[in-house]
PDB file of N, CA and C in Angstrom:
ATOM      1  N   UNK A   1     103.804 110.002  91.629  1.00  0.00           N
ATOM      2  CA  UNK A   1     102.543 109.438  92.051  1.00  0.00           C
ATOM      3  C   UNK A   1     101.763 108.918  90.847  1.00  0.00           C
ATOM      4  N   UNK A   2     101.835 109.713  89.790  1.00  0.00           N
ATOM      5  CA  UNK A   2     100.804 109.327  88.705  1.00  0.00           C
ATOM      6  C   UNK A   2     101.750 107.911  88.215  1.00  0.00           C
ATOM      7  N   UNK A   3     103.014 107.903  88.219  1.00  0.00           N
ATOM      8  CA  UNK A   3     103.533 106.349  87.784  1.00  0.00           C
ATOM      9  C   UNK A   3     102.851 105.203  88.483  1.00  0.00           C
ATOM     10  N   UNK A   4     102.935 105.521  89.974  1.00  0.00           N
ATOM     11  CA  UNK A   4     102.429 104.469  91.196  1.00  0.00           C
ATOM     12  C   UNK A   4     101.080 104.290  90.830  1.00  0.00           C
ATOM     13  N   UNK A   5     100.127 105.228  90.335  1.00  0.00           N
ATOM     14  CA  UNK A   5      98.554 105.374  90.180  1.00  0.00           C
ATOM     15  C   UNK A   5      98.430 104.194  88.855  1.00  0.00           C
ATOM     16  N   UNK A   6      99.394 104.613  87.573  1.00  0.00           N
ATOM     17  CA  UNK A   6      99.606 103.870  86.458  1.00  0.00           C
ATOM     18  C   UNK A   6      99.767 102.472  86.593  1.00  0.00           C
ATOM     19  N   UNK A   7     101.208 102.462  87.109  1.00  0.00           N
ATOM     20  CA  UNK A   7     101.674 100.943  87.063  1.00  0.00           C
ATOM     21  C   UNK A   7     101.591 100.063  88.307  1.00  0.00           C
ATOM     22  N   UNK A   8      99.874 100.457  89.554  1.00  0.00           N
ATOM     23  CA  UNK A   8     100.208  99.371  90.464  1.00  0.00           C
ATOM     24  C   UNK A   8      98.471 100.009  90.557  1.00  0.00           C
ATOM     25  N   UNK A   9      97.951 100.674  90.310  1.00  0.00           N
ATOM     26  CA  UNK A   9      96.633 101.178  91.166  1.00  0.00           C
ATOM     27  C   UNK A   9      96.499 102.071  91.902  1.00  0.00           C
ATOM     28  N   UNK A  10      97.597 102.436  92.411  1.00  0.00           N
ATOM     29  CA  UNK A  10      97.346 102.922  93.524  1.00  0.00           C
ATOM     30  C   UNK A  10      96.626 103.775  93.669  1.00  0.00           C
ATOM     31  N   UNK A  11      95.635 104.187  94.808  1.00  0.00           N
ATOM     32  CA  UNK A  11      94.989 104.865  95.264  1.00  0.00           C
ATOM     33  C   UNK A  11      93.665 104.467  94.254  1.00  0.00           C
ATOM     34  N   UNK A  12      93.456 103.411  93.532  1.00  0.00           N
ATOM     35  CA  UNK A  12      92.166 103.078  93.025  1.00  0.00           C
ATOM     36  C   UNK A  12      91.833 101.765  93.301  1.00  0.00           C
ATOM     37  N   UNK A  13      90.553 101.588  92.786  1.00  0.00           N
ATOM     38  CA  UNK A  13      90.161 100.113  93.422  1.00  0.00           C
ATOM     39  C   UNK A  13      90.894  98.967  92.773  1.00  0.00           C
ATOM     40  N   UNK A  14      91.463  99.058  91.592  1.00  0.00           N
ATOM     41  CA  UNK A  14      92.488  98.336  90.429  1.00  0.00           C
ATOM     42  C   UNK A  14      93.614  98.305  91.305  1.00  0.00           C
ATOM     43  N   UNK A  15      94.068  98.410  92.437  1.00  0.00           N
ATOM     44  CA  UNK A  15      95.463  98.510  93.567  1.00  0.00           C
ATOM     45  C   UNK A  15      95.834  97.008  93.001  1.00  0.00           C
ATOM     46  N   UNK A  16      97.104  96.594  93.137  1.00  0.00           N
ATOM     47  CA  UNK A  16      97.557  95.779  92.882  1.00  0.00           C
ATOM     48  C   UNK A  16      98.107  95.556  94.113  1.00  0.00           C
ATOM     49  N   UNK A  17      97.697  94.239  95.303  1.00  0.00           N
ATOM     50  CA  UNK A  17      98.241  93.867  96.167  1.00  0.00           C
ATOM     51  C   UNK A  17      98.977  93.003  96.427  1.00  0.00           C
ATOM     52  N   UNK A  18      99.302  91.897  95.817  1.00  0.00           N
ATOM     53  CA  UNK A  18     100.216  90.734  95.659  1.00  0.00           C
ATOM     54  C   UNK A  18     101.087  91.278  94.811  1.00  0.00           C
ATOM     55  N   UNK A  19     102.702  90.845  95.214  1.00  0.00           N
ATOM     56  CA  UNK A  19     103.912  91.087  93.820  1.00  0.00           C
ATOM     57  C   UNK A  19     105.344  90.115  94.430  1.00  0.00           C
ATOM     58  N   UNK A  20     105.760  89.504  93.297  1.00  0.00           N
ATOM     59  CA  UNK A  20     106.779  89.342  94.111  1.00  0.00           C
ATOM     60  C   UNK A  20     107.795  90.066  94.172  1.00  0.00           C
ATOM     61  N   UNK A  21     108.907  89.790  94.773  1.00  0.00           N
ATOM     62  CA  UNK A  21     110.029  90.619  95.181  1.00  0.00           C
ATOM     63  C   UNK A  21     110.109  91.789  94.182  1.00  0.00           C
ATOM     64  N   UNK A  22     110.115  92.860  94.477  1.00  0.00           N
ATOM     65  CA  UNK A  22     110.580  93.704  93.174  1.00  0.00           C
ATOM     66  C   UNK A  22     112.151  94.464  92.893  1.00  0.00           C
ATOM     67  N   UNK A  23     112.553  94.173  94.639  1.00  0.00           N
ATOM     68  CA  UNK A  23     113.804  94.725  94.609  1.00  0.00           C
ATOM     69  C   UNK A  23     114.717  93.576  95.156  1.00  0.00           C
ATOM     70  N   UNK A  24     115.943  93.672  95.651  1.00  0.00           N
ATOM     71  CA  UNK A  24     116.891  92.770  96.447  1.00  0.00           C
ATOM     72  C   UNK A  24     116.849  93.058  98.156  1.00  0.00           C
ATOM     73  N   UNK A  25     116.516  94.497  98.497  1.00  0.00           N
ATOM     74  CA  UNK A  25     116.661  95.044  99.539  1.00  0.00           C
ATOM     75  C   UNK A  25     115.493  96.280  99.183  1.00  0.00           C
ATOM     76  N   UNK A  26     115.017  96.212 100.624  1.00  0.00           N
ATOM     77  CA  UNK A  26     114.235  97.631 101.564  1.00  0.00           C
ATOM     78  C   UNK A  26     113.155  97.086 102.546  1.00  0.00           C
ATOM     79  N   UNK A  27     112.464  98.139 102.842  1.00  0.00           N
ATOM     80  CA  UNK A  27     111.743  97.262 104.199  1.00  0.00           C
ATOM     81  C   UNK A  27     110.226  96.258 103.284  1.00  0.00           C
ATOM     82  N   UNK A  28     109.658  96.673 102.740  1.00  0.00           N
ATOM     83  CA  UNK A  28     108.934  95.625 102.206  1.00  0.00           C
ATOM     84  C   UNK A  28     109.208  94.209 101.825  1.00  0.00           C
ATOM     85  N   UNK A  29     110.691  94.134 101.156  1.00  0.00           N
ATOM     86  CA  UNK A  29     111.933  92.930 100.952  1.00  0.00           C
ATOM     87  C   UNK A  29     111.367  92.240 102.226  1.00  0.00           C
ATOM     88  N   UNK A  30     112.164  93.362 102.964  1.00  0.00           N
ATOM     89  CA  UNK A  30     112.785  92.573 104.808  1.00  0.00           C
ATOM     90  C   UNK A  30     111.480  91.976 105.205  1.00  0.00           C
ATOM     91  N   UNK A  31     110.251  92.794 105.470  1.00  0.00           N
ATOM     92  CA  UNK A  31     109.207  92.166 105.818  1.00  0.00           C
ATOM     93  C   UNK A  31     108.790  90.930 104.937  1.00  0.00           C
ATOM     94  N   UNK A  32     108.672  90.792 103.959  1.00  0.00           N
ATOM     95  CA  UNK A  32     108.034  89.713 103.298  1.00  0.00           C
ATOM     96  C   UNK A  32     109.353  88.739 103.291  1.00  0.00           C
ATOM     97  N   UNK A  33     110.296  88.562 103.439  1.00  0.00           N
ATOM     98  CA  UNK A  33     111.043  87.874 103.432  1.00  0.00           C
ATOM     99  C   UNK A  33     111.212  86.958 105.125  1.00  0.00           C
ATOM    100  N   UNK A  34     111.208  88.187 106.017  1.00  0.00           N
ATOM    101  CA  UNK A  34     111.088  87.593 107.886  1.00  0.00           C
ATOM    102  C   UNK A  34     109.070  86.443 107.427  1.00  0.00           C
ATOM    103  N   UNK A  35     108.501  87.439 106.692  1.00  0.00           N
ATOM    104  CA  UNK A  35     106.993  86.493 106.778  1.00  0.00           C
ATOM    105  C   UNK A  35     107.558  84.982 106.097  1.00  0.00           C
ATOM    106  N   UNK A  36     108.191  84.964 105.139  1.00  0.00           N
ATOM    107  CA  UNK A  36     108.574  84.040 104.108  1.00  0.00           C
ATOM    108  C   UNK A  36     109.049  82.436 105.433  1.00  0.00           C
ATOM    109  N   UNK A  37     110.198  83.470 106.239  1.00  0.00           N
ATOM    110  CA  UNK A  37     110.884  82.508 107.123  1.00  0.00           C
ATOM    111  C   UNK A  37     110.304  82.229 107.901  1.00  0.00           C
ATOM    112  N   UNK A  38     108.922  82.534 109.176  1.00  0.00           N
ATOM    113  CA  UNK A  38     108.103  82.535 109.666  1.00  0.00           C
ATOM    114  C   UNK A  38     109.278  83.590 110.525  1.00  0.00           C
ATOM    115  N   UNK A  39     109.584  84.319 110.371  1.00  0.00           N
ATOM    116  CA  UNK A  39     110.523  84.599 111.685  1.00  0.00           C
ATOM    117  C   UNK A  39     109.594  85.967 112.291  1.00  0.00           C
ATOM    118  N   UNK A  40     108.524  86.208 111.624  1.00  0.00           N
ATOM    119  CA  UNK A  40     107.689  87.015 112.380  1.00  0.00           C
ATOM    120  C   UNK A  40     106.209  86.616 111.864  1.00  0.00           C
ATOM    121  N   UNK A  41     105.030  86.641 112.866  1.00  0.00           N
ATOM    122  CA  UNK A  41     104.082  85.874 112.159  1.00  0.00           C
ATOM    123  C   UNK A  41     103.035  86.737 111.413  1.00  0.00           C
ATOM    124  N   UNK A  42     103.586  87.890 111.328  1.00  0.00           N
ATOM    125  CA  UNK A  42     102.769  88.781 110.719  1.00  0.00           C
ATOM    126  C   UNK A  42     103.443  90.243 110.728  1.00  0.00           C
ATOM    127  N   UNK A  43     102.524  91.338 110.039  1.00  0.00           N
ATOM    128  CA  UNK A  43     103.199  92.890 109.658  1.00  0.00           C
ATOM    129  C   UNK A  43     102.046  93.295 110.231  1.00  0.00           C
ATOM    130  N   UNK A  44     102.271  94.726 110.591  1.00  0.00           N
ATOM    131  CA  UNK A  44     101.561  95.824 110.841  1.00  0.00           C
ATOM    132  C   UNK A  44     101.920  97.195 109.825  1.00  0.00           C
ATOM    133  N   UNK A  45     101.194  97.054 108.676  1.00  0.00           N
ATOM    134  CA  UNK A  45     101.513  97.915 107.731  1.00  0.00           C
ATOM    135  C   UNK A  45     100.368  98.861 107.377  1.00  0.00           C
ATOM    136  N   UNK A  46     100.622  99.997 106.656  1.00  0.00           N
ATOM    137  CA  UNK A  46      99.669 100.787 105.602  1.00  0.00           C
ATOM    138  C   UNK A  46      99.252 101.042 104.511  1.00  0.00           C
ATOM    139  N   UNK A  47      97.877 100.347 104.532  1.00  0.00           N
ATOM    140  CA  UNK A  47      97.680 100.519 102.780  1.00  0.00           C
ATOM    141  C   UNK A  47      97.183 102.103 102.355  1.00  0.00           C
ATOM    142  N   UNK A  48      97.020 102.441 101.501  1.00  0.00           N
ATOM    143  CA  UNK A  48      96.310 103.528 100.762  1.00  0.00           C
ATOM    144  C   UNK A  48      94.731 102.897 100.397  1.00  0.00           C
ATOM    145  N   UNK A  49      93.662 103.313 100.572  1.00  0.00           N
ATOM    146  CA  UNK A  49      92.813 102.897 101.235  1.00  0.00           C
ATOM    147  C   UNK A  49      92.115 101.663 101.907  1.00  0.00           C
ATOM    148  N   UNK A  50      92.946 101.137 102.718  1.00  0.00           N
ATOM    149  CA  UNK A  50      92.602 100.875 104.168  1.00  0.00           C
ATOM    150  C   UNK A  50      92.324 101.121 105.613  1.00  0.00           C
ATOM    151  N   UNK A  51      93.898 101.860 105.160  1.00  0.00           N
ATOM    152  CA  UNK A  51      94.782 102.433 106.492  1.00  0.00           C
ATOM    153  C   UNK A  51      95.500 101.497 107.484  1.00  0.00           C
ATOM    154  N   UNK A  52      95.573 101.127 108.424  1.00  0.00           N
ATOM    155  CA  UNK A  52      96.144  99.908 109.304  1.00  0.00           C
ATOM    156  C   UNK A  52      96.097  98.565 109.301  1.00  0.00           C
ATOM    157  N   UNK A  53      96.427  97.611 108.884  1.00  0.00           N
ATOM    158  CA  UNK A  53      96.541  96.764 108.285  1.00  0.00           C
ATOM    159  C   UNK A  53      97.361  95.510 107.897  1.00  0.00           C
ATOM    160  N   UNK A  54      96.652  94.379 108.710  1.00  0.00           N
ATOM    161  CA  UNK A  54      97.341  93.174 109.478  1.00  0.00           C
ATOM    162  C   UNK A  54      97.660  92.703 108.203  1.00  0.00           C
ATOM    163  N   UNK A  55      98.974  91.811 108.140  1.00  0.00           N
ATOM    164  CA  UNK A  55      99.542  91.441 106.511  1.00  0.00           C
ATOM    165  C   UNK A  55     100.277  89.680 107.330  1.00  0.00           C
ATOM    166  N   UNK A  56      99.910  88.920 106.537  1.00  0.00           N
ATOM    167  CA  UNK A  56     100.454  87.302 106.876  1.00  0.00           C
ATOM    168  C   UNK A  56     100.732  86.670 105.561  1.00  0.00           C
ATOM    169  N   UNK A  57     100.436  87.408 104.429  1.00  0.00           N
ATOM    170  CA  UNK A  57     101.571  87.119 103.059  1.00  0.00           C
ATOM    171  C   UNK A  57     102.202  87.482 102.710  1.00  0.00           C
ATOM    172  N   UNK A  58     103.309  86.790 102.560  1.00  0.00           N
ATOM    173  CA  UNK A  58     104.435  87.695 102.111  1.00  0.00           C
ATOM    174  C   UNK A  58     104.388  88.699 100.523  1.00  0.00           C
ATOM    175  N   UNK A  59     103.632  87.878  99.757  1.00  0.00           N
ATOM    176  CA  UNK A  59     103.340  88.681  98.129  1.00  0.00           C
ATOM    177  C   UNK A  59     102.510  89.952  98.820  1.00  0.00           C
ATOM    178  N   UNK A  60     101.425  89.533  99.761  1.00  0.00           N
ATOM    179  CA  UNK A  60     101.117  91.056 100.110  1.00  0.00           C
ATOM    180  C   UNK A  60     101.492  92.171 100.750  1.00  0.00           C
ATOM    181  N   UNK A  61     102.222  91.656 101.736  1.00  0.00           N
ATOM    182  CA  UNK A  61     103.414  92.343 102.196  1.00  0.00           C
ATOM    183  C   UNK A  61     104.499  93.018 101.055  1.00  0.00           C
ATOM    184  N   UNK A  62     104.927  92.539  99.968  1.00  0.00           N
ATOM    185  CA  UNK A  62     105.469  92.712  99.028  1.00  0.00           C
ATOM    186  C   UNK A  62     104.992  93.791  98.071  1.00  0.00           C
ATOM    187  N   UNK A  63     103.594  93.943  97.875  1.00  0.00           N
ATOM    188  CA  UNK A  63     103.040  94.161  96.804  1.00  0.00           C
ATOM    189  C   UNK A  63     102.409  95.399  97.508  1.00  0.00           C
ATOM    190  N   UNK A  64     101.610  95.597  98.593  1.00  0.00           N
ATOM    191  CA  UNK A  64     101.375  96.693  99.364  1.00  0.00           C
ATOM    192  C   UNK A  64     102.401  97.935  99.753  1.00  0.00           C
ATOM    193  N   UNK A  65     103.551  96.890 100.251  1.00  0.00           N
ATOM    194  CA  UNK A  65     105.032  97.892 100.828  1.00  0.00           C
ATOM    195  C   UNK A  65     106.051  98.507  99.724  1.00  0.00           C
ATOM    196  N   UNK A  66     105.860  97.953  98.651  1.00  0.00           N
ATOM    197  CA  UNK A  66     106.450  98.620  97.432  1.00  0.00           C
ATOM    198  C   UNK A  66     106.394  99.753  97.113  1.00  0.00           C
ATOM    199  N   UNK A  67     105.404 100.259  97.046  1.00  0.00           N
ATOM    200  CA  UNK A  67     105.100 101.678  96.596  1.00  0.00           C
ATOM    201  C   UNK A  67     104.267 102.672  97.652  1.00  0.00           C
ATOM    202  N   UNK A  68     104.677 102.371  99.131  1.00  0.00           N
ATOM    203  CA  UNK A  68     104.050 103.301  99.790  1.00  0.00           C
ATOM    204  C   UNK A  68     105.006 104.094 100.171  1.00  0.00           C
ATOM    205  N   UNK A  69     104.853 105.599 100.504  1.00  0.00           N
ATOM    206  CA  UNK A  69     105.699 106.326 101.234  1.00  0.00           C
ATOM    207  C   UNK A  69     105.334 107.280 101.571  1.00  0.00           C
ATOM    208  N   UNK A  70     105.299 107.599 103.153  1.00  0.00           N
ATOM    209  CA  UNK A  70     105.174 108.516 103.986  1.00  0.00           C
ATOM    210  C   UNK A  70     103.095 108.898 103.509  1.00  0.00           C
ATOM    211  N   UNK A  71     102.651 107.829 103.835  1.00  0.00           N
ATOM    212  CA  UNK A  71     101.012 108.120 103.731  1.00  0.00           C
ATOM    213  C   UNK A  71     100.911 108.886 105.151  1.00  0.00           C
ATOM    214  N   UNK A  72      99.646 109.766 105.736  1.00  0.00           N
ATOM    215  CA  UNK A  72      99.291 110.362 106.481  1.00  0.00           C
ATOM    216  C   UNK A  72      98.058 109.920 106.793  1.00  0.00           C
ATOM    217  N   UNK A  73      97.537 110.053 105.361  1.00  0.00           N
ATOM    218  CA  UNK A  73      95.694 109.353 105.582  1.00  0.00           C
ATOM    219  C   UNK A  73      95.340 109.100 104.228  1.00  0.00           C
ATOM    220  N   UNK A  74      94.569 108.145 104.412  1.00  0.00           N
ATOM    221  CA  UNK A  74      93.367 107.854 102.856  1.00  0.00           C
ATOM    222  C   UNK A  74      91.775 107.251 103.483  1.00  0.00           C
ATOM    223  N   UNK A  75      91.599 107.080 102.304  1.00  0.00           N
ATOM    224  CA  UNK A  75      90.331 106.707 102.581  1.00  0.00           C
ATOM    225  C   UNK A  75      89.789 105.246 101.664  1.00  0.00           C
ATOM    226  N   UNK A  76      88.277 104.619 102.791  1.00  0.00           N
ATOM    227  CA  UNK A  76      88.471 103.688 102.446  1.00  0.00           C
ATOM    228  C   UNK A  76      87.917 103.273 100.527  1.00  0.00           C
ATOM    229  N   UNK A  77      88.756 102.103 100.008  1.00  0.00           N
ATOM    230  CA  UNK A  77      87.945 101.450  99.281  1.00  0.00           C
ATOM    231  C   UNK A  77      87.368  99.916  98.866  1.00  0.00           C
ATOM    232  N   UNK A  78      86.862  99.709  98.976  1.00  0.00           N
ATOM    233  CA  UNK A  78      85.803  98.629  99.052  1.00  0.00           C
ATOM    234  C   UNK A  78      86.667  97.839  98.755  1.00  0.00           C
ATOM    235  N   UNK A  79      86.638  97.563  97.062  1.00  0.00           N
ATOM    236  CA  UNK A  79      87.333  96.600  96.649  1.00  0.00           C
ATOM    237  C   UNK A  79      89.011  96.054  97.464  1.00  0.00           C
ATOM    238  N   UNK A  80      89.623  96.813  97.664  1.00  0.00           N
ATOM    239  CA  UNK A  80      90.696  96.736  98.481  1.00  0.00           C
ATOM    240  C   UNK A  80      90.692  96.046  99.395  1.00  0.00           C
ATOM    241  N   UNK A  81      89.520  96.615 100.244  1.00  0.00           N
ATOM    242  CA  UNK A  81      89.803  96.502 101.516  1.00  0.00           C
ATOM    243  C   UNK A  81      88.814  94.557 101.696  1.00  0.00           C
ATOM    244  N   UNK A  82      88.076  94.283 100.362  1.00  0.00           N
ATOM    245  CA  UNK A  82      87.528  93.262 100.511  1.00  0.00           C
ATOM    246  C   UNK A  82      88.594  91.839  99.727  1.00  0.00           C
ATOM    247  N   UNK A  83      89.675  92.703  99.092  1.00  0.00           N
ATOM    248  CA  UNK A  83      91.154  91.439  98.793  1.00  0.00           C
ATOM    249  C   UNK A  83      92.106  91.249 100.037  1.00  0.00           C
ATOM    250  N   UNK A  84      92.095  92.193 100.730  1.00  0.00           N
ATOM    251  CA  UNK A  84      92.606  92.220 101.971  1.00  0.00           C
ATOM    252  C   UNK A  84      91.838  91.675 103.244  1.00  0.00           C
ATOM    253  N   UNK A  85      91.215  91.742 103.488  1.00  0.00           N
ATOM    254  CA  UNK A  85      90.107  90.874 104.309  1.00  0.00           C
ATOM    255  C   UNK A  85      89.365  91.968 105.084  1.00  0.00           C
ATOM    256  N   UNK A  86      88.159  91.993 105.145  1.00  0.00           N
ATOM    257  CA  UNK A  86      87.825  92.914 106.869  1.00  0.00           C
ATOM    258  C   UNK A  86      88.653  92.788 108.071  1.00  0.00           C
ATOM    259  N   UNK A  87      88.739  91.129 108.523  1.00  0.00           N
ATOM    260  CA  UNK A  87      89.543  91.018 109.659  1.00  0.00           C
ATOM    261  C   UNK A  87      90.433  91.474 110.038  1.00  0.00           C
ATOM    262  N   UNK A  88      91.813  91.698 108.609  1.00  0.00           N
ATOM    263  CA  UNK A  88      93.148  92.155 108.808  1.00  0.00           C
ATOM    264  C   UNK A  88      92.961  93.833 108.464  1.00  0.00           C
ATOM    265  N   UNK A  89      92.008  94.255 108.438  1.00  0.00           N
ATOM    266  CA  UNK A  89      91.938  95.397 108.970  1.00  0.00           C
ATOM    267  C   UNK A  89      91.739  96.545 109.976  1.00  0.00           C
ATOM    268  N   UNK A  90      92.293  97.502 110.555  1.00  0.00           N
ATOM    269  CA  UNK A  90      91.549  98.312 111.840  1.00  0.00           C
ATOM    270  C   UNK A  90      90.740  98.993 111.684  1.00  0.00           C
ATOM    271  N   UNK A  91      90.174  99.571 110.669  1.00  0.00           N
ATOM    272  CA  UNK A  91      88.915 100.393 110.422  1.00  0.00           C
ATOM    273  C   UNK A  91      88.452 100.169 109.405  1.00  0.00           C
ATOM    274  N   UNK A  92      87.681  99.406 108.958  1.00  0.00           N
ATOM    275  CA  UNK A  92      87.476  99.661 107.403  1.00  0.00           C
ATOM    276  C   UNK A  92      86.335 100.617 106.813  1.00  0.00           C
ATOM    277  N   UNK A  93      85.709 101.391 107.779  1.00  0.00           N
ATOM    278  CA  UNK A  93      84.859 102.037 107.423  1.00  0.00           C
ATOM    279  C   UNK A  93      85.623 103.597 107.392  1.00  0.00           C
ATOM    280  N   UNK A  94      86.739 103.997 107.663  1.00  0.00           N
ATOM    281  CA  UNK A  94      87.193 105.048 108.439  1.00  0.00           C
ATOM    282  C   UNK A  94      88.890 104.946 107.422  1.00  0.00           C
ATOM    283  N   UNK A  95      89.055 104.171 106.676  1.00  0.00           N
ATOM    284  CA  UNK A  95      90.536 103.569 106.829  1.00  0.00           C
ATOM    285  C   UNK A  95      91.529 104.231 107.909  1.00  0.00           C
ATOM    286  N   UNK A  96      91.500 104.106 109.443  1.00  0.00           N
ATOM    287  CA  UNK A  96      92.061 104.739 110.068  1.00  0.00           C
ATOM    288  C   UNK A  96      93.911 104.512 110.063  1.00  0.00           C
ATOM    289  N   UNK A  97      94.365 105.001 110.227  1.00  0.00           N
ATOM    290  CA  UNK A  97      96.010 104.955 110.437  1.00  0.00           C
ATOM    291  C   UNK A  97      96.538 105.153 111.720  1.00  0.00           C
ATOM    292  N   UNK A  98      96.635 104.105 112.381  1.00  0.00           N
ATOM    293  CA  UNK A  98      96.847 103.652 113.803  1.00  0.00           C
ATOM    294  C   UNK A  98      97.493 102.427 113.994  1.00  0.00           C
ATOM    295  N   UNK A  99      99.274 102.344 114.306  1.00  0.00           N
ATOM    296  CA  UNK A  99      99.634 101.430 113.722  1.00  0.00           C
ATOM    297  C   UNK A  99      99.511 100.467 115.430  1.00  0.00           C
ATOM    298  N   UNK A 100      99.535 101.647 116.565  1.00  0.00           N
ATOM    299  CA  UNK A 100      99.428 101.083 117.844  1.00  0.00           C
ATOM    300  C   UNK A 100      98.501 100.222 117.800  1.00  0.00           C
ATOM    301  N   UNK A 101      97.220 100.750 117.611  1.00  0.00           N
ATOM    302  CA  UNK A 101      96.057  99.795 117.214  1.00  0.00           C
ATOM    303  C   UNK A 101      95.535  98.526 116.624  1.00  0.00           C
ATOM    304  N   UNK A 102      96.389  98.942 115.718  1.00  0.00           N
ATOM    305  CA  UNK A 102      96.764  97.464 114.990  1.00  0.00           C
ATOM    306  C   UNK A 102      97.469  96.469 115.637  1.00  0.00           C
ATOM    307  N   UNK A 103      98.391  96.771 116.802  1.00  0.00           N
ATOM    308  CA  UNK A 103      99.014  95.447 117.092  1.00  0.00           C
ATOM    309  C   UNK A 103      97.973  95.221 118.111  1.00  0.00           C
ATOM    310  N   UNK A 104      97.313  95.941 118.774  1.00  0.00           N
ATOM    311  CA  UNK A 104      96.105  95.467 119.582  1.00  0.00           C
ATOM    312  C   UNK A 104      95.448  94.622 118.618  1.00  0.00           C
ATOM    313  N   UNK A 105      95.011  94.891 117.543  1.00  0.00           N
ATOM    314  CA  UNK A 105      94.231  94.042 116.897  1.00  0.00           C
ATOM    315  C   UNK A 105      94.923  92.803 116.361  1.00  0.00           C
ATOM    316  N   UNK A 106      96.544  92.883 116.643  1.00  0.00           N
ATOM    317  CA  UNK A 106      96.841  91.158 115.709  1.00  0.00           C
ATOM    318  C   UNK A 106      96.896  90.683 117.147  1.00  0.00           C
ATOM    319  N   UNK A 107      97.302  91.161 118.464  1.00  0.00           N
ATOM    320  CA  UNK A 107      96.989  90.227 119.630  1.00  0.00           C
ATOM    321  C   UNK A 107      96.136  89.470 119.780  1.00  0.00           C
ATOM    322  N   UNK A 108      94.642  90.328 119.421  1.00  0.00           N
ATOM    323  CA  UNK A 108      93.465  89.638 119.738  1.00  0.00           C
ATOM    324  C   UNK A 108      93.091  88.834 118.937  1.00  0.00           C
ATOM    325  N   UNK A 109      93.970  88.763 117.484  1.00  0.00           N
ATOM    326  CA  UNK A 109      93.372  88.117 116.470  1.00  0.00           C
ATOM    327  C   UNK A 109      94.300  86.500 116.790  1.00  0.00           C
TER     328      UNK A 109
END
């Protein structure tokens, strides 16, 4: 964790959300790569403080999905959650983790 904290932000407002590819293969790859092709028009992913969280770039898709694993909960932070947009978020006051929710929210979006 303290590497991920070091070399990307994580879990601080310094988060690094855009990256490109960092590997050849895994699900962050797969997702930003299906966004790349349009072959899906968006992700339903989790940031570390956001929580649920609509994704339509692939670098952010990339750069978010890299270094997450097995989150439960966080909480929100500002800066984050204001490079990421309010919109493409489900709670931003709460960073809730609700991924059902989220596709309610890219329907309506």
């Amino acid at each position: 964790m303290e590497f991920r904290i070091d070399d990307f932000g994580m879990c601080t407002s310094k988060r690094e959300i855009k990256m490109k590819d960092f590997l050849s293969f895994g699900i962050s790859e797969i997702i930003s790569t299906f966004l790349n092709e349009n072959i899906v028009d968006c992700a339903i992913m989790v940031c570390e403080s956001c929580g649920t969280i609509i994704i339509t770039d692939r670098e952010m898709a990339q750069g978010i999905g890299q270094s997450i694993s097995g989150l439960a909960s966080t909480n929100p932070i500002t800066e984050i959650i204001e490079k990421i947009g309010i919109n493409n978020i489900l709670d931003s006051k709460t960073a809730l983790i609700d991924q059902t929710e989220g596709i309610n929210l890219a329907i309506s979006n």
